[in-house]
C-alpha atoms as a PDB file:
ATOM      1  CA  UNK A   1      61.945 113.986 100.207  1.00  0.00           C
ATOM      2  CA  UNK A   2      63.749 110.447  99.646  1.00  0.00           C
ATOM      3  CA  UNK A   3      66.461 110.398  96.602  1.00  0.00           C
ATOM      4  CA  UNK A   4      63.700 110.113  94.332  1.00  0.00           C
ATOM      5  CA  UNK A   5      65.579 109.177  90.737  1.00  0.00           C
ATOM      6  CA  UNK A   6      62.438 109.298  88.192  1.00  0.00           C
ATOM      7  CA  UNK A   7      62.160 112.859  88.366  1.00  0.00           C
ATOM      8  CA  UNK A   8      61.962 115.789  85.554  1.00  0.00           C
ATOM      9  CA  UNK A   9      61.888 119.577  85.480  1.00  0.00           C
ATOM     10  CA  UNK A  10      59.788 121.680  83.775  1.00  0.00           C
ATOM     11  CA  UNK A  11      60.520 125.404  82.701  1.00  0.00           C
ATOM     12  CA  UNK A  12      57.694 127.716  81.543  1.00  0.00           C
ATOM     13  CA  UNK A  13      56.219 128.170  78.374  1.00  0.00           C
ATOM     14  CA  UNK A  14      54.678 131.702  77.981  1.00  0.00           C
ATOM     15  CA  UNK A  15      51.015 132.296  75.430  1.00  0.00           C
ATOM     16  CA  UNK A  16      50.587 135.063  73.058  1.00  0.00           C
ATOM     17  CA  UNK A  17      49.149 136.927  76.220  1.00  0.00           C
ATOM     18  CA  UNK A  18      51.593 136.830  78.711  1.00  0.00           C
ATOM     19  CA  UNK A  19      50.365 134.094  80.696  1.00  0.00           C
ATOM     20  CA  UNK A  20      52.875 130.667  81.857  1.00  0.00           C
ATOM     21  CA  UNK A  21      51.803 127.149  81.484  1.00  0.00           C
ATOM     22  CA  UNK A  22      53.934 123.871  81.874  1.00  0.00           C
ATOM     23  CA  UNK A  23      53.951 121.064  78.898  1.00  0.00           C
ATOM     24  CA  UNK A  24      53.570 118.050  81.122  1.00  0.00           C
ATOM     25  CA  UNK A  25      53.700 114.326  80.250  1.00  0.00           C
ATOM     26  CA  UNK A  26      51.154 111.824  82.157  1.00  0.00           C
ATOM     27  CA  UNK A  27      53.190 109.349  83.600  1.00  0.00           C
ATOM     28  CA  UNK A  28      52.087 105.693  85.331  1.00  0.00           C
ATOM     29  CA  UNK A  29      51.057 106.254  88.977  1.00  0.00           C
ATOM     30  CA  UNK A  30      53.251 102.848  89.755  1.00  0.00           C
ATOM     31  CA  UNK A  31      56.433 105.020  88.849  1.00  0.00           C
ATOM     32  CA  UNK A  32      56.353 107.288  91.223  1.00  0.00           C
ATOM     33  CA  UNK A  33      56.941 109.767  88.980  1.00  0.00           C
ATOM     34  CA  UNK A  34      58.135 113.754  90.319  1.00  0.00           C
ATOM     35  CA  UNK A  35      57.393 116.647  88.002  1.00  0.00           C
ATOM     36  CA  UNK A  36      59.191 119.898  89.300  1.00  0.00           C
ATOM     37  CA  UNK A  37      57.419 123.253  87.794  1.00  0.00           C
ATOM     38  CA  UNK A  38      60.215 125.909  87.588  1.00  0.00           C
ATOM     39  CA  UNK A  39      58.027 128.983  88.436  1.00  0.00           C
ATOM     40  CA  UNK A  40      59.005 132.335  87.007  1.00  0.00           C
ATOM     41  CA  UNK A  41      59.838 135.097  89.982  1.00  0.00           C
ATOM     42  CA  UNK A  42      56.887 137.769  89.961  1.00  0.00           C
ATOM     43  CA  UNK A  43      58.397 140.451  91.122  1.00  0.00           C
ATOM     44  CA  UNK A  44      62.210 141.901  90.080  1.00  0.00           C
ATOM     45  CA  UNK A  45      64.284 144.316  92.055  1.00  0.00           C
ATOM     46  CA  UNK A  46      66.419 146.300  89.892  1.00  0.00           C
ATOM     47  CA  UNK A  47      69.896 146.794  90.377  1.00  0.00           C
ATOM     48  CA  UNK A  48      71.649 150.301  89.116  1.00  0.00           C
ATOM     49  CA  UNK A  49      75.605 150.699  89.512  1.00  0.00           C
ATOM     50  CA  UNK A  50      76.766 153.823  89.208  1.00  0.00           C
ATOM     51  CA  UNK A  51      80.844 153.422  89.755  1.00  0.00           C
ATOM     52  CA  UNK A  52      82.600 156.284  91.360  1.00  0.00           C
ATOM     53  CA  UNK A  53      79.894 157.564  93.332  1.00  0.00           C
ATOM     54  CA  UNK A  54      80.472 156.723  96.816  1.00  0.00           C
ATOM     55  CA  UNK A  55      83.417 156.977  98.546  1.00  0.00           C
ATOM     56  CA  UNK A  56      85.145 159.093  96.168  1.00  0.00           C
ATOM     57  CA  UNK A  57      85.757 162.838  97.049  1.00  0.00           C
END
């Protein structure tokens, strides 16, 4: 992709039921305009410390 400068990122906006959608602005087709969706992961790995544990006699 070529150093595009007219460019924007979007974050999600979440409904009453859960559900993601992006609040997008039409732009000109002349501008050459590049909207970037930030999409939420969909799955998460969770992480537990326990210090101490291992290692330690």
């Amino acid at each position: 992709m070529d150093s595009n400068k007219s460019r924007s990122y979007h974050r999600p906006v979440w409904d009453d039921n859960g559900r993601f959608h992006f609040e997008l602005t039409p732009q000109p087709k002349g501008k050459n305009h590049v909207s970037v969706c930030l999409v939420p992961p969909e799955k998460v790995i969770p992480v537990i410390f326990i210090p101490g544990v291992m290692g330690s006699t």
